[in-house]
N, C-alpha and C. Protein backbone atom coordinates (compact mmCIF):
# COMPACT_ATOMS: atom_id res chain seq x y z
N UNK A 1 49.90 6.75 -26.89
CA UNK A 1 51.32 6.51 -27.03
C UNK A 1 52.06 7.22 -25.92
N UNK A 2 53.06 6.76 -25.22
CA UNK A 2 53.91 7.45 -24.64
C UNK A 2 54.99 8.35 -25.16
N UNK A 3 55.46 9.52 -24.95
CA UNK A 3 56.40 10.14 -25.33
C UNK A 3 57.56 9.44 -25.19
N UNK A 4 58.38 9.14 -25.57
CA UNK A 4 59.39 8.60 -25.10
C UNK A 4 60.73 9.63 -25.84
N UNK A 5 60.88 9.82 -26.80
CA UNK A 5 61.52 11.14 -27.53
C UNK A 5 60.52 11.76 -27.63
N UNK A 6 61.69 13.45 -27.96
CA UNK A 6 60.60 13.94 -28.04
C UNK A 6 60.27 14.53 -29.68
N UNK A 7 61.35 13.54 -31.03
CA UNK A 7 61.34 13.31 -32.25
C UNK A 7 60.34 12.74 -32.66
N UNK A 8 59.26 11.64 -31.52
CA UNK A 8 57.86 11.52 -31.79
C UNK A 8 56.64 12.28 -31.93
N UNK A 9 56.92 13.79 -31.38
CA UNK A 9 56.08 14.27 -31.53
C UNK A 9 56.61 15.70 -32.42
N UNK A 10 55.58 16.08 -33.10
CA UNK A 10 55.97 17.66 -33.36
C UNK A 10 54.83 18.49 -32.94
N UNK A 11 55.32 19.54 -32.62
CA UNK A 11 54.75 20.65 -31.52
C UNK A 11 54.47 22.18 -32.87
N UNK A 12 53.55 22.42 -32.67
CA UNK A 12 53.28 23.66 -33.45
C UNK A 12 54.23 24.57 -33.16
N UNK A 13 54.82 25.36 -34.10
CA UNK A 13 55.36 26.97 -33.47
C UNK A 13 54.43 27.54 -32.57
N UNK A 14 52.91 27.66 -33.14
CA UNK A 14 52.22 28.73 -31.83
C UNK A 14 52.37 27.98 -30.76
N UNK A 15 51.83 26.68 -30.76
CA UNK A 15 51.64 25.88 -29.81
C UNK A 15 53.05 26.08 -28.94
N UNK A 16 53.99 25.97 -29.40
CA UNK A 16 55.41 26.41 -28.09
C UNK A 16 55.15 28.22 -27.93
N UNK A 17 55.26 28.89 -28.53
CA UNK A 17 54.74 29.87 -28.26
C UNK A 17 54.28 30.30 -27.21
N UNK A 18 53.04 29.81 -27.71
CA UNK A 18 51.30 30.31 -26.30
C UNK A 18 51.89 29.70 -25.21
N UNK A 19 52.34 28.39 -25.43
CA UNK A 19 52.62 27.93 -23.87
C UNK A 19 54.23 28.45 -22.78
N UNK A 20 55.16 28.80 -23.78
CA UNK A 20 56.36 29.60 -23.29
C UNK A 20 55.57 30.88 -22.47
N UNK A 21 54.74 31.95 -23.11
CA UNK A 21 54.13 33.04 -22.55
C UNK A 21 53.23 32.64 -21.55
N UNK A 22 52.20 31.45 -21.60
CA UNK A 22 51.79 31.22 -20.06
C UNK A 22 52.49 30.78 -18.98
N UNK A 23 54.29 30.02 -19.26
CA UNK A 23 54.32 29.65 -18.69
C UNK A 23 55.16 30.93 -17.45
N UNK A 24 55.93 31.97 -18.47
CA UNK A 24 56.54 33.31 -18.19
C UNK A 24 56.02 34.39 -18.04
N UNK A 25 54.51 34.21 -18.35
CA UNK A 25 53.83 35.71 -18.36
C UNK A 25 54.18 36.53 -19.28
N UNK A 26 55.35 36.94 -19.58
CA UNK A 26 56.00 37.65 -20.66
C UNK A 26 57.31 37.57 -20.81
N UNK A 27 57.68 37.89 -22.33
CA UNK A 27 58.63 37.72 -22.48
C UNK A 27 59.41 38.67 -23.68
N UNK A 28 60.46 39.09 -23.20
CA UNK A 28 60.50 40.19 -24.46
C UNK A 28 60.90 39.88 -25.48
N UNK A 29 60.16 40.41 -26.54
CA UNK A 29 60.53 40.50 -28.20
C UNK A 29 61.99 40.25 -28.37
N UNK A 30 62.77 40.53 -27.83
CA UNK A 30 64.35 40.20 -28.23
C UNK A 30 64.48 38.56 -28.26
N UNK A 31 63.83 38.26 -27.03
CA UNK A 31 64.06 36.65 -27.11
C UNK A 31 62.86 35.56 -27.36
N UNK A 32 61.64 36.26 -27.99
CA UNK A 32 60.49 35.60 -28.33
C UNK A 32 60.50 35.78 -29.96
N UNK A 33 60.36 34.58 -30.54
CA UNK A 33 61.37 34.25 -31.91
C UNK A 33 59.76 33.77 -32.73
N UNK A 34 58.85 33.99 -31.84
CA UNK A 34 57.55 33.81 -32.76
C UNK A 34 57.06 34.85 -33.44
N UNK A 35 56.80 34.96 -34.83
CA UNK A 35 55.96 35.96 -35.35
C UNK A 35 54.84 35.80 -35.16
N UNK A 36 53.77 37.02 -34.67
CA UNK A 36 52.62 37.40 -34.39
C UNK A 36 52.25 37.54 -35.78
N UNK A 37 51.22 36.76 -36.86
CA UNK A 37 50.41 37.26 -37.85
C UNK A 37 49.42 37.75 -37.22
N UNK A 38 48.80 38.56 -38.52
CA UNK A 38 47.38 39.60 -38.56
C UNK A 38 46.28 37.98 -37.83
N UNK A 39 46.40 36.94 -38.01
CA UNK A 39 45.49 35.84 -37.76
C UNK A 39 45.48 35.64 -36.42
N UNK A 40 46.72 35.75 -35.87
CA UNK A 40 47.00 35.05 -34.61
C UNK A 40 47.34 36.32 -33.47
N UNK A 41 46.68 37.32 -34.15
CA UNK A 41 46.89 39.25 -33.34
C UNK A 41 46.02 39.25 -32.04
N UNK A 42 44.68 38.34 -32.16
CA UNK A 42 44.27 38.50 -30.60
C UNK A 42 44.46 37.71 -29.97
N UNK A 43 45.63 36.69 -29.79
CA UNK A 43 46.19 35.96 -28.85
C UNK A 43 47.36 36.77 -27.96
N UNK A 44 47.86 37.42 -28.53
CA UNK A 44 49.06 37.87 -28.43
C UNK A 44 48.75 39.49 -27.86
N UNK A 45 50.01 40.50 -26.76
CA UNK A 45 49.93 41.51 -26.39
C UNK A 45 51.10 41.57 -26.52
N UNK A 46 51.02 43.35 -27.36
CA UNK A 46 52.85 43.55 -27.20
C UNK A 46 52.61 44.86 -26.38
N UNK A 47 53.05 45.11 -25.31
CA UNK A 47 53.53 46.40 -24.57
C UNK A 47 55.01 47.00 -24.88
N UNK A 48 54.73 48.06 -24.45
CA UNK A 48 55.76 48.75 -24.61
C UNK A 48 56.49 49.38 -22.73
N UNK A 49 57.80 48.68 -22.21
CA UNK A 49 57.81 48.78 -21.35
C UNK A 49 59.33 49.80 -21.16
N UNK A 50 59.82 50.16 -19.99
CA UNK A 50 60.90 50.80 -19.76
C UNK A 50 62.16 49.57 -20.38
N UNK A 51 61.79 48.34 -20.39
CA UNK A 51 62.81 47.22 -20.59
C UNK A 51 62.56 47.24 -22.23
N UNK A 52 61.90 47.59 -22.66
CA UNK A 52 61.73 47.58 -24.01
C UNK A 52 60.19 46.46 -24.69
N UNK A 53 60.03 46.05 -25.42
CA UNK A 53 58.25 45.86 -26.22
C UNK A 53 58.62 44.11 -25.26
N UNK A 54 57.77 43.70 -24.70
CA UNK A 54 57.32 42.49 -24.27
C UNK A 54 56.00 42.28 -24.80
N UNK A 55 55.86 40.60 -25.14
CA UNK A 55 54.89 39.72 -25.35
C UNK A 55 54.38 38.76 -24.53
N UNK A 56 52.83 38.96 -24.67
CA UNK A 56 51.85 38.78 -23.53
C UNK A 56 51.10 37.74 -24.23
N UNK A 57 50.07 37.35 -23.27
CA UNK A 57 48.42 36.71 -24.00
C UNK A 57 47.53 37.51 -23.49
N UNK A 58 46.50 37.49 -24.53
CA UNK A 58 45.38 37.90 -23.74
C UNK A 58 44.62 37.19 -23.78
N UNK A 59 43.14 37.27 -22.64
CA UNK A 59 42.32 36.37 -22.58
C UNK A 59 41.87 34.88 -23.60
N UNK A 60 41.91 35.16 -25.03
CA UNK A 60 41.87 34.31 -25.74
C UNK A 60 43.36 33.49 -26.14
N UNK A 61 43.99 34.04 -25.77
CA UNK A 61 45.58 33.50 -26.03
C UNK A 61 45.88 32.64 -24.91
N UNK A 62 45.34 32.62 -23.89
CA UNK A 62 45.23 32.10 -22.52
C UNK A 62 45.10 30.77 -22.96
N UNK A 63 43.18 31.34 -23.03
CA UNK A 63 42.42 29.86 -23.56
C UNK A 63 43.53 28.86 -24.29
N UNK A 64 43.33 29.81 -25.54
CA UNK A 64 44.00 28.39 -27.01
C UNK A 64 45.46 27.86 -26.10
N UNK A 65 46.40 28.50 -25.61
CA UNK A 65 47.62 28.03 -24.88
C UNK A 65 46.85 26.49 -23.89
N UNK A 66 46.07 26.47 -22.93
CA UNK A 66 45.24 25.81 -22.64
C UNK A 66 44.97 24.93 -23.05
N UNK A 67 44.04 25.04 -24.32
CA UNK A 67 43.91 24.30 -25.20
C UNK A 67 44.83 23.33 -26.17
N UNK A 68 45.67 23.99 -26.44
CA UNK A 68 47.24 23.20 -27.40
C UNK A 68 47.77 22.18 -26.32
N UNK A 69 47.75 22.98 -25.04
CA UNK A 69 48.88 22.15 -24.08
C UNK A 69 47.93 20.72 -24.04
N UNK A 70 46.55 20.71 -23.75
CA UNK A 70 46.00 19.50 -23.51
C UNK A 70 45.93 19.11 -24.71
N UNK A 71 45.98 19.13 -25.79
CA UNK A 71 46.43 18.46 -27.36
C UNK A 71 47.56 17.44 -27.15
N UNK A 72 48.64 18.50 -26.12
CA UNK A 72 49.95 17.96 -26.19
C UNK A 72 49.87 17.02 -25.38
N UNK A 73 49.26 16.84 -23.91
CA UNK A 73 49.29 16.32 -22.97
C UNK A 73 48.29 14.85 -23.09
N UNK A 74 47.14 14.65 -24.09
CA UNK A 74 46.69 13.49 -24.79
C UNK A 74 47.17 12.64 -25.57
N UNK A 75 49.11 12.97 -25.62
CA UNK A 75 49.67 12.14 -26.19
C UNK A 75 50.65 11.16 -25.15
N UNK A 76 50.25 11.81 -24.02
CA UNK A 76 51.11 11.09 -23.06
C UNK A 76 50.17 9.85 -22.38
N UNK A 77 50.72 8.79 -22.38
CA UNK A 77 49.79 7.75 -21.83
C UNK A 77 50.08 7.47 -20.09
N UNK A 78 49.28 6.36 -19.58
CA UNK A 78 49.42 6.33 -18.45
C UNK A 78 50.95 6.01 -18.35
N UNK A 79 51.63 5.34 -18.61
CA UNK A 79 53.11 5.04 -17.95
C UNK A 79 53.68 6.30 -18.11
N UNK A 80 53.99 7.22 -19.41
CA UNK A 80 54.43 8.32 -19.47
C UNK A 80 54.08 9.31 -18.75
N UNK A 81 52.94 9.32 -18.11
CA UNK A 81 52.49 10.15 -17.20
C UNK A 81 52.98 9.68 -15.38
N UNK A 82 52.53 8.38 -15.54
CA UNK A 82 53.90 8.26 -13.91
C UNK A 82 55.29 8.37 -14.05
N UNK A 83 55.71 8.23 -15.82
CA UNK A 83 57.02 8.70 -15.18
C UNK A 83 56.99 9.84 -15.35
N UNK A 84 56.71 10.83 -15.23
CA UNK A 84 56.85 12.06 -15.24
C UNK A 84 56.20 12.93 -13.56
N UNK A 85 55.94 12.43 -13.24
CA UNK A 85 55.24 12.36 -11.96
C UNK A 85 56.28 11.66 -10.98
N UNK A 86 57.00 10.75 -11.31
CA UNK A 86 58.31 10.48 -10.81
C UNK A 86 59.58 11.42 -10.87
N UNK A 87 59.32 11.74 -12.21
CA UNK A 87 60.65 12.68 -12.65
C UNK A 87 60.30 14.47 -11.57
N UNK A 88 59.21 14.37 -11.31
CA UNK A 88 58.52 15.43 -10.57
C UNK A 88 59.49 15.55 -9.43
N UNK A 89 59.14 14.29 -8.42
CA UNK A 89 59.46 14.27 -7.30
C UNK A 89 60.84 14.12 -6.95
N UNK A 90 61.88 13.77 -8.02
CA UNK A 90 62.96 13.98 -8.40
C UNK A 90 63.42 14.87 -8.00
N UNK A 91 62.76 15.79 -9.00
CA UNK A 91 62.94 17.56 -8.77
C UNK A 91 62.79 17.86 -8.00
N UNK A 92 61.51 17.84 -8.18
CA UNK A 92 61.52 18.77 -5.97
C UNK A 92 61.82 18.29 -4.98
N UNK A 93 62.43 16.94 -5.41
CA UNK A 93 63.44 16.52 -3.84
C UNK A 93 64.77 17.68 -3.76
N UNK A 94 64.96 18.05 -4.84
CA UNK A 94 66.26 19.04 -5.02
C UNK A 94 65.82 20.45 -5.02
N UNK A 95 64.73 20.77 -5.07
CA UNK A 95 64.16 22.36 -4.98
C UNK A 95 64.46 22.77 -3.91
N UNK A 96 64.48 22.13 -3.11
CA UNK A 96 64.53 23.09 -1.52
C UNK A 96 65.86 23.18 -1.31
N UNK A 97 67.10 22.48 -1.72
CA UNK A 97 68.36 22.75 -2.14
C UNK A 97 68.91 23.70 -2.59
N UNK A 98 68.05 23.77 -4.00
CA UNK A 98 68.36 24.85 -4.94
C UNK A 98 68.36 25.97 -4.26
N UNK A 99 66.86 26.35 -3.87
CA UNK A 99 66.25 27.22 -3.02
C UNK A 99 67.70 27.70 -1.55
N UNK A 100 67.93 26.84 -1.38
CA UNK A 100 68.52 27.43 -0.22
C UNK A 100 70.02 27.61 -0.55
N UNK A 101 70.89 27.34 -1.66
CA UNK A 101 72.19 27.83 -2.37
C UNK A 101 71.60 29.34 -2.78
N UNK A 102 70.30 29.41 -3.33
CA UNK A 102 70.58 30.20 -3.93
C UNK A 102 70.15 31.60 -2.77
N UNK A 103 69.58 31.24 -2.12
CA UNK A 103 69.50 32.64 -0.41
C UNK A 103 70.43 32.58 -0.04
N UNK A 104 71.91 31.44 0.14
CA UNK A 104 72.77 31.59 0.56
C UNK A 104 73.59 32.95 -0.01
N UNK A 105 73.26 32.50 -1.24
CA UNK A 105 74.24 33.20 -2.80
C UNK A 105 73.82 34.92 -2.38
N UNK A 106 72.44 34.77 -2.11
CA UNK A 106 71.99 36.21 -2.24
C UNK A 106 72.14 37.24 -1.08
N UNK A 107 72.74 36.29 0.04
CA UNK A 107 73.30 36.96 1.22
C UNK A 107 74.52 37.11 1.79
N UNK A 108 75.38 36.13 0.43
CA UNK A 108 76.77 36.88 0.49
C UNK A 108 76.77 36.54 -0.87
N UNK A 109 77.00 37.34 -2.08
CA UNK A 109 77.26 37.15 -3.08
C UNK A 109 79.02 36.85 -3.76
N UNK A 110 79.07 35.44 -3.72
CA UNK A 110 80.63 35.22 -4.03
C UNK A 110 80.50 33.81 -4.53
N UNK A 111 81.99 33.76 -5.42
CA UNK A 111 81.51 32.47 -5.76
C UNK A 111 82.03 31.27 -5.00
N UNK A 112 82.25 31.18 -3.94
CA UNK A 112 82.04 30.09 -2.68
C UNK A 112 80.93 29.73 -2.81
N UNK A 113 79.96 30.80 -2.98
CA UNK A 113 78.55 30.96 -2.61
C UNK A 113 77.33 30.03 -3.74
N UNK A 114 77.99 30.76 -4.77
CA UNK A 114 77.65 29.91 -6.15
C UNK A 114 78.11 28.49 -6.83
N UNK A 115 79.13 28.11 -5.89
CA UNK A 115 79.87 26.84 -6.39
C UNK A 115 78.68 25.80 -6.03
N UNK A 116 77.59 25.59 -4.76
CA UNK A 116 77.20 24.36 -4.51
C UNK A 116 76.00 24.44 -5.37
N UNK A 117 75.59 25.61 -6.68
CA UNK A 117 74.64 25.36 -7.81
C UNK A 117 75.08 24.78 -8.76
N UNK A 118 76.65 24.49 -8.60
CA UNK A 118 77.03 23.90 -10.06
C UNK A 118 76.96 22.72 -10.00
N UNK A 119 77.53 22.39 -8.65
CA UNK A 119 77.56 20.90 -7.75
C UNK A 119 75.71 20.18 -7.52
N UNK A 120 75.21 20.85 -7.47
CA UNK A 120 73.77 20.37 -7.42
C UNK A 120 73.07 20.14 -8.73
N UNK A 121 73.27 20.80 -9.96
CA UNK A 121 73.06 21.21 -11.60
C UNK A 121 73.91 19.35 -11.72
N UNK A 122 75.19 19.28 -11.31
CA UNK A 122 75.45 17.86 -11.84
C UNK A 122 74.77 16.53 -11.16
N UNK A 123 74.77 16.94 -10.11
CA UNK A 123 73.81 15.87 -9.54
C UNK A 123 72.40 15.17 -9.98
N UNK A 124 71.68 16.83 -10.70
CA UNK A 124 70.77 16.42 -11.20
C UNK A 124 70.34 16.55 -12.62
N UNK A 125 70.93 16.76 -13.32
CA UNK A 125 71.49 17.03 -14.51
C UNK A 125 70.55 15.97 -15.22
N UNK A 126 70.71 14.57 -15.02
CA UNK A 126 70.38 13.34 -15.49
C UNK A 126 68.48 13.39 -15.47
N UNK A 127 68.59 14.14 -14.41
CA UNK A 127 66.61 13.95 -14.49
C UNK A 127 66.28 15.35 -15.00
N UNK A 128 66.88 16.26 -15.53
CA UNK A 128 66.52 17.52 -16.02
C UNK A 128 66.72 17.03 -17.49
N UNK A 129 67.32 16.18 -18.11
CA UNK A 129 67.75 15.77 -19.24
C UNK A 129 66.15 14.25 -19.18
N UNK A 130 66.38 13.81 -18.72
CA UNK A 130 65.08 12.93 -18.13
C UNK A 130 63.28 13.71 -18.58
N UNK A 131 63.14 14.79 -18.02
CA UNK A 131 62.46 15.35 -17.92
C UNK A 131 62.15 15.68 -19.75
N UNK A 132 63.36 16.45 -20.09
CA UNK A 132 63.25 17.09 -21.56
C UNK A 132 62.84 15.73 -22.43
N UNK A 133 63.03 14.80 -22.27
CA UNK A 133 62.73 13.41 -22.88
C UNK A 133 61.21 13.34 -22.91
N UNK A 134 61.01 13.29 -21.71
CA UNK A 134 59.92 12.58 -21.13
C UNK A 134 58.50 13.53 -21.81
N UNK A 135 58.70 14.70 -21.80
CA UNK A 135 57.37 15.58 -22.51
C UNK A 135 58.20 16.77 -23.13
N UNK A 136 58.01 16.90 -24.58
CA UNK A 136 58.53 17.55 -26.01
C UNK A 136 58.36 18.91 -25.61
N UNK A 137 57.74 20.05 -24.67
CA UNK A 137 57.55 21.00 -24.43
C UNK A 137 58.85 21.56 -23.59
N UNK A 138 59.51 20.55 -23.18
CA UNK A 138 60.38 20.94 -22.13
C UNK A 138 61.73 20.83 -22.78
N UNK A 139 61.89 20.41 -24.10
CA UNK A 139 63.03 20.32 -24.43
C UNK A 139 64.13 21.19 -24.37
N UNK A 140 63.96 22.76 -24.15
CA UNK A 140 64.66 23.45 -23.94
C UNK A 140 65.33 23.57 -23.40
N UNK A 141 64.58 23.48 -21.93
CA UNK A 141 65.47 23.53 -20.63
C UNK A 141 66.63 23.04 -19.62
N UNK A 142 67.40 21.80 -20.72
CA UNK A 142 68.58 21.77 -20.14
C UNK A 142 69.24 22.23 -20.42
N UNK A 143 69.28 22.86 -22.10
CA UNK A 143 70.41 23.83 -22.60
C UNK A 143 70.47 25.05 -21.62
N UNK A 144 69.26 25.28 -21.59
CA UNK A 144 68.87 26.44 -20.81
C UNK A 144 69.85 26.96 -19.55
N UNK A 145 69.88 25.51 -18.70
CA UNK A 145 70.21 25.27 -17.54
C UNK A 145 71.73 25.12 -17.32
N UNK A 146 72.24 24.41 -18.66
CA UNK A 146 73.63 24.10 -18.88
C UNK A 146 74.20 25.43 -19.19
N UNK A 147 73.93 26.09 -20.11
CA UNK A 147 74.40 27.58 -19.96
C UNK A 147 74.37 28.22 -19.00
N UNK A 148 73.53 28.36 -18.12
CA UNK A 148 73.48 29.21 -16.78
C UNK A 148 74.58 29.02 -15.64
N UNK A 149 74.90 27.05 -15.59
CA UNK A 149 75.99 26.57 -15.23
C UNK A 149 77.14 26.95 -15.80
N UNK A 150 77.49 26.99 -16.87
CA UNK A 150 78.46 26.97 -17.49
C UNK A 150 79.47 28.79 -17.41
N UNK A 151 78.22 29.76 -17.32
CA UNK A 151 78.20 31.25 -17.27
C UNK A 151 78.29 31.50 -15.23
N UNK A 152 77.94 30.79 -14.67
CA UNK A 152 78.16 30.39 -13.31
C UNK A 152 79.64 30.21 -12.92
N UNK A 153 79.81 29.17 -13.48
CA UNK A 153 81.44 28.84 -13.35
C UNK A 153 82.31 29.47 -14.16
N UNK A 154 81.74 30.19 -14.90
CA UNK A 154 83.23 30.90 -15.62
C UNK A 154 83.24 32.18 -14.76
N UNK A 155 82.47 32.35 -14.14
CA UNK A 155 82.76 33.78 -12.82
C UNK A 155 81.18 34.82 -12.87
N UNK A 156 80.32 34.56 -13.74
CA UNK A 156 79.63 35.60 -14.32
C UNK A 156 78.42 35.27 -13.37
N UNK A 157 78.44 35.47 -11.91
CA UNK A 157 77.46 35.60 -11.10
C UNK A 157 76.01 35.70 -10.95
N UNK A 158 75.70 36.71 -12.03
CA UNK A 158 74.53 37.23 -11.86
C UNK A 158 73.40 36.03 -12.72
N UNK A 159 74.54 34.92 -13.28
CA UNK A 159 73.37 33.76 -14.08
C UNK A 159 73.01 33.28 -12.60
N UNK A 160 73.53 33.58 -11.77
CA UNK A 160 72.82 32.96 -10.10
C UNK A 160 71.28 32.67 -10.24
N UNK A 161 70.96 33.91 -9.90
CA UNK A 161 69.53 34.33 -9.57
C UNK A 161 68.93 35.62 -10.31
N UNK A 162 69.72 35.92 -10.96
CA UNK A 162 69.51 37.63 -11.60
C UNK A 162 67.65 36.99 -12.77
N UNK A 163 66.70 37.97 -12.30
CA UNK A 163 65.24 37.77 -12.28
C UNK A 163 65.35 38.43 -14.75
N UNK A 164 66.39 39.22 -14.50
CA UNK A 164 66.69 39.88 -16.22
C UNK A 164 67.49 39.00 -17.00
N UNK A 165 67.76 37.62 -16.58
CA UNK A 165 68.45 37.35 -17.75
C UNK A 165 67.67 35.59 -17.69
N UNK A 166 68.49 34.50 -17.91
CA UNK A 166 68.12 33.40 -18.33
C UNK A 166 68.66 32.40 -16.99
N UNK A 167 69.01 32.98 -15.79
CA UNK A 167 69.86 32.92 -14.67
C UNK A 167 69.43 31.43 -14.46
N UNK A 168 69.69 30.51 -13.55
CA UNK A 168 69.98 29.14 -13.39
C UNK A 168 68.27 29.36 -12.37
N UNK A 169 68.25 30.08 -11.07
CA UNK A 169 66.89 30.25 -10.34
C UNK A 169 65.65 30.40 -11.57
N UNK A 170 65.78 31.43 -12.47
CA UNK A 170 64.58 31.49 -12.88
C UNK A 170 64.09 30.96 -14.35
N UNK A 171 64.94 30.23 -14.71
CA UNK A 171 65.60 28.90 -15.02
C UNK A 171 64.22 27.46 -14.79
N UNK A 172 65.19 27.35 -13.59
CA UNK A 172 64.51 26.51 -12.78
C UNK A 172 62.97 26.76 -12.48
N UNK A 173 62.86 27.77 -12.00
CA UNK A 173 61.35 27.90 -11.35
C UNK A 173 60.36 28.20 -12.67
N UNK A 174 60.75 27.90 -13.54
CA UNK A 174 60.07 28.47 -15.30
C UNK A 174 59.79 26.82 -15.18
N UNK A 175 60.55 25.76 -15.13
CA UNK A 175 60.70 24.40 -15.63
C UNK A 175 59.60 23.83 -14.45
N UNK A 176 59.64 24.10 -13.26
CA UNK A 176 58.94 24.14 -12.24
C UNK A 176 57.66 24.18 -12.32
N UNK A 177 57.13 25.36 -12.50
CA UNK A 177 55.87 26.11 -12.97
C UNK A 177 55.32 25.19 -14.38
N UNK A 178 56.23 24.97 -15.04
CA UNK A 178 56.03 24.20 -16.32
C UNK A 178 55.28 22.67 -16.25
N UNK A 179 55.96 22.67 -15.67
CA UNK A 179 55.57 20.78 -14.76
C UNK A 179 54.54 20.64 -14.50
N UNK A 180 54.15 22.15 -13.65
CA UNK A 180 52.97 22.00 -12.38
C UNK A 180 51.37 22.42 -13.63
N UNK A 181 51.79 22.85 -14.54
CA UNK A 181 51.18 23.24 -15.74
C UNK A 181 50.50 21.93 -16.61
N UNK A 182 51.84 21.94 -17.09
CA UNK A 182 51.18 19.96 -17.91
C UNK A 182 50.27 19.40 -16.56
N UNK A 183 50.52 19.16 -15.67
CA UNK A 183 49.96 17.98 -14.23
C UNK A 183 48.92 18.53 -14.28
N UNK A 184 48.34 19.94 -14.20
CA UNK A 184 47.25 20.29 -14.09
C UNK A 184 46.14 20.00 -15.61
N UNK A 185 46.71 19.98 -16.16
CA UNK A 185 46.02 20.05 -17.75
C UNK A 185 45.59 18.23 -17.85
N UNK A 186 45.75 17.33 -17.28
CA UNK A 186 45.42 16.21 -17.00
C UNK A 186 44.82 16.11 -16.95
């Protein structure tokens, strides 16, 4: 079957989980909304850092993440899979864009500087919304993205590129990495 919503499919809690942490490496307990049971304890690493307790995988948490995603990714058929492979090249026709507003941004920080991410966010808005359609794992990420815009233009800079919060760059390069993730699990 092709994905076509993503109300066709339902996705495990771990299963978004494991794959949010491979796709971030970590992520801290404040904004990781999964409970770790005594069952599911050696998938999971909690450190204790100067930023406060972050959640990890470990070696077996790797695997099963791995494992779920190609669960997820056997529901996509061949058409759903070129379009998404379309919706790819979409994107990274606009990455090197992104990429270069946002070195602009970081070498004079102002919002002159930040205005052509909001202007580029609408441009492509339609295939980031495209994308969340197209495979159920990604549904997040336009809210994601729309907030970062939205916290952008009301003056609050640091959703730029700032690496500590939910910023529009790392944002993006999460959704990025995400992509390049499913394609590989093929």
């Amino acid at each position: 079957m092709t994905i076509v919503n993503n109300s066709d499919v339902l996705i495990p809690d771990r299963t978004r989980a494991l794959h949010a942490l491979r796709v971030a490496g970590w992520i801290g307990l404040d904004r990781f909304s999964y409970e770790v049971t005594p069952a599911g304890a050696a998938l999971f690493k909690i450190v204790d850092t100067p930023r406060g307790e972050l959640a990890g995988l470990t070696p077996a948490g790797e695997q099963a993440a791995q494992v779920e995603l190609a669960a997820v990714c056997r529901q996509v058929d061949t058409a759903g899979r070129a379009r998404i492979l379309e919706l790819l090249g979409l994107f990274e026709q606009a990455d090197g864009r992104m990429k270069d507003v946002v070195t602009g941004f970081q070498r004079d920080r102002s919002a002159a500087k930040a205005a052509p991410l909001v202007t580029l966010f609408g441009e492509v808005a339609d295939v980031i919304d495209a994308l969340a359609a197209a495979f159920p794992l990604w549904d997040g990420y336009p809210a994601r993205l729309r907030t970062a815009v939205q916290r952008i233009d009301g003056g609050e800079l640091d959703y730029v590129a700032s690496p500590l919060l939910d910023s529009f760059h790392t944002v993006w390069h999460l959704l990025h990495r995400d992509m390049r993730l499913v394609i590989e699990s093929w």
